[in-house]
Protein backbone atom coordinates (compact mmCIF):
# COMPACT_ATOMS: atom_id res chain seq x y z
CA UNK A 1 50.39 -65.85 -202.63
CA UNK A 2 46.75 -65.68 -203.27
CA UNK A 3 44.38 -62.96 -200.54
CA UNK A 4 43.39 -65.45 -197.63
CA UNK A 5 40.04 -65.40 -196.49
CA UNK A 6 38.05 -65.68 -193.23
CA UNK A 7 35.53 -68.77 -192.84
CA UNK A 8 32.74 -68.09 -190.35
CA UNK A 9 34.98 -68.60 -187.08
CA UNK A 10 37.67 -66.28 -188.25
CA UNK A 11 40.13 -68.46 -188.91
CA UNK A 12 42.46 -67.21 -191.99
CA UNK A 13 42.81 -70.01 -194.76
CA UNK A 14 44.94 -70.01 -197.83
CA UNK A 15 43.05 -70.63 -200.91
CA UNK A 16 44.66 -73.09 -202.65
CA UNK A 17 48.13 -72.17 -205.35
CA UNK A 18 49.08 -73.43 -208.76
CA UNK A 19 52.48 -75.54 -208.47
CA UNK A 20 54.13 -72.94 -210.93
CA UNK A 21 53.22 -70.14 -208.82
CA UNK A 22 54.91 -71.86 -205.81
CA UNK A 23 58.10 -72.11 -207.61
CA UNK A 24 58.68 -68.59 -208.29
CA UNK A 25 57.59 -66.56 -205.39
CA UNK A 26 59.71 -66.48 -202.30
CA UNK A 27 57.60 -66.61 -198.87
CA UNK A 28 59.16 -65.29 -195.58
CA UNK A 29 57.78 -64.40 -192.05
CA UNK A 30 57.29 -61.10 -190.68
CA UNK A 31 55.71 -60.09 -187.15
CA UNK A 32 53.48 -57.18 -187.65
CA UNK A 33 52.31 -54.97 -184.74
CA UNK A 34 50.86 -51.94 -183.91
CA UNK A 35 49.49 -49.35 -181.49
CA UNK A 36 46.39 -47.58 -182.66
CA UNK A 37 45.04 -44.64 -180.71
CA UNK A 38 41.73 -44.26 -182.41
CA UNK A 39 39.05 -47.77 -181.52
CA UNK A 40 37.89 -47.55 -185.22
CA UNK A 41 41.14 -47.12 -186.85
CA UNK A 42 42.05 -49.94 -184.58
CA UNK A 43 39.29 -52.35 -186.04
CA UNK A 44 39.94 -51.68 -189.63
CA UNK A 45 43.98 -51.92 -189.11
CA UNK A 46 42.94 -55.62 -186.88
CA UNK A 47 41.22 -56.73 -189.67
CA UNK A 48 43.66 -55.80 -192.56
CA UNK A 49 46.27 -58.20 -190.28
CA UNK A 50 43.42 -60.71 -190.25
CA UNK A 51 43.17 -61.42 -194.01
CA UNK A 52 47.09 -61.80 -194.05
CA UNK A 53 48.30 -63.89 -191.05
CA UNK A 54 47.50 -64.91 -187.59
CA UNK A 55 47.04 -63.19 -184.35
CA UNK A 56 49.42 -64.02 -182.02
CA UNK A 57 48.56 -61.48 -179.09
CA UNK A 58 46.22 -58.40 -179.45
CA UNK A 59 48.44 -56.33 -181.58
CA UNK A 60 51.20 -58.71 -183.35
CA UNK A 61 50.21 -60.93 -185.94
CA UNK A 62 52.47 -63.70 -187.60
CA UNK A 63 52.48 -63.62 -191.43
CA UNK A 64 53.74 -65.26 -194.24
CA UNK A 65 53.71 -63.12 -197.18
CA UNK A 66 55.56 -62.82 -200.70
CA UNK A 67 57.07 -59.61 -201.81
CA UNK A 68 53.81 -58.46 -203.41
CA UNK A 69 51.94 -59.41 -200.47
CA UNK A 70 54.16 -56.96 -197.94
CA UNK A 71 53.40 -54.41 -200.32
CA UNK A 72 49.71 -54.73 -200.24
CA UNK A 73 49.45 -55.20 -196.25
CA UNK A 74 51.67 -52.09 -196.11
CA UNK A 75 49.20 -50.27 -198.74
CA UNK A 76 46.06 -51.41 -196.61
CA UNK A 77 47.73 -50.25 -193.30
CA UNK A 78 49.11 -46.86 -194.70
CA UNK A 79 45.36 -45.95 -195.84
CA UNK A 80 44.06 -47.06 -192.22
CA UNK A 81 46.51 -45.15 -189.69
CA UNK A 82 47.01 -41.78 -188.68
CA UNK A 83 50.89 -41.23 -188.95
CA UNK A 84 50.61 -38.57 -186.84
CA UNK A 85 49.02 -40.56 -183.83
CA UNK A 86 49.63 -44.22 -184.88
CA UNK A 87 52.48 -46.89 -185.14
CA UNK A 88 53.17 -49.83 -187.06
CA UNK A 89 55.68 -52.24 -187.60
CA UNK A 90 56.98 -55.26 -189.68
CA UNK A 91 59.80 -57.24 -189.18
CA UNK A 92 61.19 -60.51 -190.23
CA UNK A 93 60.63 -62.78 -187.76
CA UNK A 94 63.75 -64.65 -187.68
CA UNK A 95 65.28 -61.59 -185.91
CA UNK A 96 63.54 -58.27 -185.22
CA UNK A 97 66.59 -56.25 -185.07
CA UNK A 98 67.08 -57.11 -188.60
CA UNK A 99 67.82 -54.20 -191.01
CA UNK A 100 64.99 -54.90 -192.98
CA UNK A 101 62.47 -54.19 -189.99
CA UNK A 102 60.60 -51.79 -190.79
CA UNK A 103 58.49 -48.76 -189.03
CA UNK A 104 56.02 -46.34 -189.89
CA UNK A 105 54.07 -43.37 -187.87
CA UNK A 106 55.06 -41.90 -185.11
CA UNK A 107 53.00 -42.21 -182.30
CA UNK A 108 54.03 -42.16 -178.68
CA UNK A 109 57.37 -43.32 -178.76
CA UNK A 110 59.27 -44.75 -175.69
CA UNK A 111 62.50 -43.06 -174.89
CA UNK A 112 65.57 -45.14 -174.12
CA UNK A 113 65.44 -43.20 -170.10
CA UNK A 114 61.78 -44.25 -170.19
CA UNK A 115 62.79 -47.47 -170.31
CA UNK A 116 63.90 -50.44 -166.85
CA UNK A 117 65.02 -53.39 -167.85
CA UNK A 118 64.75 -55.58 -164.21
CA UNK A 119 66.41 -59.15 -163.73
């Protein structure tokens, strides 16, 4: 998959593929999200999701991306966050508890007593 761009209104726009190209790479969907602590870091991480999928809600974005595309979104966001302070994740979106969700950073995690689930 060819690096979308952003027309004036920000909307992301796939440039256009060669039919042969189509046939060999393999496109799935992955929800990306994060939690930035730092407003700058946050801007530069926002935009790296920008030029690969949509925003779906502040911090998740829906993508569709090729192997080689996961690979440079996760190269883009490693050199953007603090793995000390910041957290990211990517996950197929067919099922987030898949085992090929991924997470990176640490962050503020939640703790499973932290945690009320009210019906």
């Amino acid at each position: 998959m060819t690096k979308p761009y952003r027309s004036k209104k920000t909307i992301v726009k796939e440039r256009p593929r060669s039919p042969e190209s189509e046939r060999t790479d393999s496109i799935d969907s992955y929800l990306v999200s994060y939690d930035i602590a730092n407003p700058k870091r946050l801007r530069k991480v926002a935009r790296a999701c920008e030029d690969f999928g949509l925003r779906r809600q502040y911090s998740v974005f829906f993508c569709r991306l090729t192997a080689a595309d996961v690979v440079r979104l996760k190269s883009r966001l490693y050199d953007e966050i603090d793995l000390a302070k910041d957290r990211c994740s990517s996950s197929p979106s067919a099922s987030v508890a898949s085992p090929r969700s991924r997470r990176w950073g640490g962050g503020r995690g939640v703790r499973r007593a932290d945690v009320i689930i009210v019906s």
